[in-house]
Protein backbone atom coordinates (compact mmCIF):
# COMPACT_ATOMS: atom_id res chain seq x y z
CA UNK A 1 18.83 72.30 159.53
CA UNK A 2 21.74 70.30 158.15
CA UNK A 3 23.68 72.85 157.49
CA UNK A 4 24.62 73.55 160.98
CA UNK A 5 28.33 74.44 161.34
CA UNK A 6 28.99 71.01 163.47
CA UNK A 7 25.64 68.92 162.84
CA UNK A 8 27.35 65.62 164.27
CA UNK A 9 28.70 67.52 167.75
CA UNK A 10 25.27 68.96 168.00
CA UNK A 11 23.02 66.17 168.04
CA UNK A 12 25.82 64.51 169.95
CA UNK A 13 25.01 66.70 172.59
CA UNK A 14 20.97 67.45 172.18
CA UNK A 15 20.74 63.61 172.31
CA UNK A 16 23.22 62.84 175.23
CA UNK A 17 20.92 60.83 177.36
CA UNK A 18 19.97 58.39 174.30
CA UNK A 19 23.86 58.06 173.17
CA UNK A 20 24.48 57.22 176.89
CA UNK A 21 22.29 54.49 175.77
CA UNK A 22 23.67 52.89 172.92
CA UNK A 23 22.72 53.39 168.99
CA UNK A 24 20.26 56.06 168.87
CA UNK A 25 17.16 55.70 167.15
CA UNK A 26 17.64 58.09 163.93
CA UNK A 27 13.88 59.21 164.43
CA UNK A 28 15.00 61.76 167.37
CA UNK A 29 16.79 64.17 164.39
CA UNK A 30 14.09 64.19 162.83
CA UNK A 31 12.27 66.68 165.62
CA UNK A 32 16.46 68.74 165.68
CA UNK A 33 16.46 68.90 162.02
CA UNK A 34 14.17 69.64 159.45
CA UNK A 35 14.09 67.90 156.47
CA UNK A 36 15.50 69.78 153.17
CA UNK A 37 13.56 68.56 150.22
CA UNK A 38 11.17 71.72 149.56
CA UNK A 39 9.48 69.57 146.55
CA UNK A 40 10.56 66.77 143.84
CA UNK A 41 10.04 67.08 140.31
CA UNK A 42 10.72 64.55 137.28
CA UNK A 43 12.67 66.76 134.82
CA UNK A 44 14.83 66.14 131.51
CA UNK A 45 18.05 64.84 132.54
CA UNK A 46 20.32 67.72 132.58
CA UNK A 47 23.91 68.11 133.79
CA UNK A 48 24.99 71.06 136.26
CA UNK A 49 27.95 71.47 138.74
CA UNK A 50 25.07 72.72 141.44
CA UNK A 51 23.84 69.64 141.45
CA UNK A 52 24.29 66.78 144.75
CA UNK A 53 22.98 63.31 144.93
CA UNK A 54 20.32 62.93 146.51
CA UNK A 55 17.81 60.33 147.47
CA UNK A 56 18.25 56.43 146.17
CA UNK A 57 21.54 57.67 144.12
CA UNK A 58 22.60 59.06 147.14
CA UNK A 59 22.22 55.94 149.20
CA UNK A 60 22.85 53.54 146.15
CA UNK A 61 26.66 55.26 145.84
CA UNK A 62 27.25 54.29 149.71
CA UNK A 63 25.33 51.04 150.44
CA UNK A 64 24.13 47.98 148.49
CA UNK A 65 20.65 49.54 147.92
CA UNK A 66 20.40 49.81 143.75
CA UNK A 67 19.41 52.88 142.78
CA UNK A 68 16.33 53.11 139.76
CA UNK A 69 17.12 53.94 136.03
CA UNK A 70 16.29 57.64 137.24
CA UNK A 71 18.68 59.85 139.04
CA UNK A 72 17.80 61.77 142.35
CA UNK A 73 19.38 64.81 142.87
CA UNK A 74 19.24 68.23 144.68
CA UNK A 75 20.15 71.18 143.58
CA UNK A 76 19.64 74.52 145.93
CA UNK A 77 15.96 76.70 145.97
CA UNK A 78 18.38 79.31 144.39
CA UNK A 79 20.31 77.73 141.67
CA UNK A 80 17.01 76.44 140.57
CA UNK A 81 15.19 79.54 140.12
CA UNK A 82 18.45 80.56 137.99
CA UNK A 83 18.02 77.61 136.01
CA UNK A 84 13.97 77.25 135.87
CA UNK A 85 13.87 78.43 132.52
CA UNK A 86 16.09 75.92 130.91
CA UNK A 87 14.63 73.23 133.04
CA UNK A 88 12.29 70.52 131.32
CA UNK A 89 9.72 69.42 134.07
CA UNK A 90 7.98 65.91 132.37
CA UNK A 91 4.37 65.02 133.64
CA UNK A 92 4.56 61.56 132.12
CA UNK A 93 7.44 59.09 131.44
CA UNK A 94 8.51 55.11 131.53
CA UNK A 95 9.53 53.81 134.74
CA UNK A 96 12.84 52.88 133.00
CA UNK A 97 13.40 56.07 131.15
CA UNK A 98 17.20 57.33 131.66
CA UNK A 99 16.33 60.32 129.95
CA UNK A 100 14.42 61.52 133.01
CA UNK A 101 15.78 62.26 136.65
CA UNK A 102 14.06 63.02 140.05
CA UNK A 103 15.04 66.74 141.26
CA UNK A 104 14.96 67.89 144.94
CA UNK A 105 14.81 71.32 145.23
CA UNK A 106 16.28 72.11 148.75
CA UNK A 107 16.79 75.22 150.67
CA UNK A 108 20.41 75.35 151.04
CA UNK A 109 23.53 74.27 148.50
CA UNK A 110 23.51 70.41 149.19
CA UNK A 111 27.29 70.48 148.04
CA UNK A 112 28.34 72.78 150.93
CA UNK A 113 27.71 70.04 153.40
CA UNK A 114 30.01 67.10 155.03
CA UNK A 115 29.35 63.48 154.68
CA UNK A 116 27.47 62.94 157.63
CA UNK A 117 25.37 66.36 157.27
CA UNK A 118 24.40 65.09 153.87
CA UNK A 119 23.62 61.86 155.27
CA UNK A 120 21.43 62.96 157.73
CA UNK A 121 19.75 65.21 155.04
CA UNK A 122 19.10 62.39 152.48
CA UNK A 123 17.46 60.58 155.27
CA UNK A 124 15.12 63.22 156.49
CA UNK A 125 14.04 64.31 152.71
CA UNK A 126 11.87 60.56 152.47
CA UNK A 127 8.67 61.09 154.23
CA UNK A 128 7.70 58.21 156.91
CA UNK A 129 4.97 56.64 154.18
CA UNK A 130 8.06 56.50 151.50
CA UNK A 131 9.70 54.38 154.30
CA UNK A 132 7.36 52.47 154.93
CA UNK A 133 5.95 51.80 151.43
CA UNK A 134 9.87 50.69 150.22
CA UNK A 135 11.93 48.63 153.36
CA UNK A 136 14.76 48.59 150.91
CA UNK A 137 15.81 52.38 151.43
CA UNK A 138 15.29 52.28 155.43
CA UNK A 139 17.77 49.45 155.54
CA UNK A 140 20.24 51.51 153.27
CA UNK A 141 20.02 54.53 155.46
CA UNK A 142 20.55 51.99 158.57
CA UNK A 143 23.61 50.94 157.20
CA UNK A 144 24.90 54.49 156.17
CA UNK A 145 24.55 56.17 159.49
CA UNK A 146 25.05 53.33 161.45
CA UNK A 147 28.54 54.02 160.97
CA UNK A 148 27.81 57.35 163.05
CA UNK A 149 25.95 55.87 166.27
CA UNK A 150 22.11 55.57 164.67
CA UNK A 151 19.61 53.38 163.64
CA UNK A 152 16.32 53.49 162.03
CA UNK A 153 13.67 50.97 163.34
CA UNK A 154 11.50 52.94 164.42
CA UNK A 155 12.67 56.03 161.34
């Protein structure tokens, strides 16, 4: 998981041989770490201090991808079943609706984590089909963690 105490010193040393290398190929984590998002809803834009970018805000805030009119963020498995109840879910919206915002309920507090645990963690919540359906956000996450000794042609 991402929240290992030292993720970056860990896969430092589960991926030694491929570091030895050169940039390693960002789709080796994704058999070391798991990835968070537990399940995405579109819900009534709300405000919360539990809540973490996640997703396209995430990567819009730290590369030149632009982000969509709706928010992603995360917010833990147990601060949302504190908050369920007060939580609008919305079946069906516009596209451009600000009003709305894409939740990721993870497992763990997204906030707890360092930059490049929460890095890794926004990269392994989009499936390999999101990837390939939108180029845009693999070339984002390419230039966030490249920064780190990754890549992601082959993510």
């Amino acid at each position: 998981m991402a929240t290992h105490p030292n993720l970056e010193n860990y896969l430092r040393g589960e991926l030694k041989w491929e570091f030895n290398q050169g940039l390693v190929d960002l789709r080796h984590v994704r058999s070391l770490v798991s990835s968070p998002r537990l399940i995405s809803l579109c819900v009534r834009a709300f405000s919360h201090p539990a809540l973490a970018e996640a997703g396209d805000t995430f990567l819009d805030s730290r590369t030149r991808l632009a982000d969509y009119t709706q928010k992603t963020m995360a917010i833990s498995l147990t601060n949302y079943l504190l908050l369920e109840g007060t939580i609008e879910v919305v079946e069906e919206y516009s596209p451009n609706d600000p009003a709305v915002m894409k939740l990721q309920i993870w497992p763990y507090e997204p906030r707890d984590l360092n930059e490049f645990a929460m890095a890794v963690a926004v990269a392994l919540s989009y499936t390999p089909a999101e990837l390939m359906a939108e180029s845009r956000i693999s070339l984002a996450i390419n230039e966030l963690v490249g920064k780190w000794g990754f890549f992601t042609d082959e993510f």
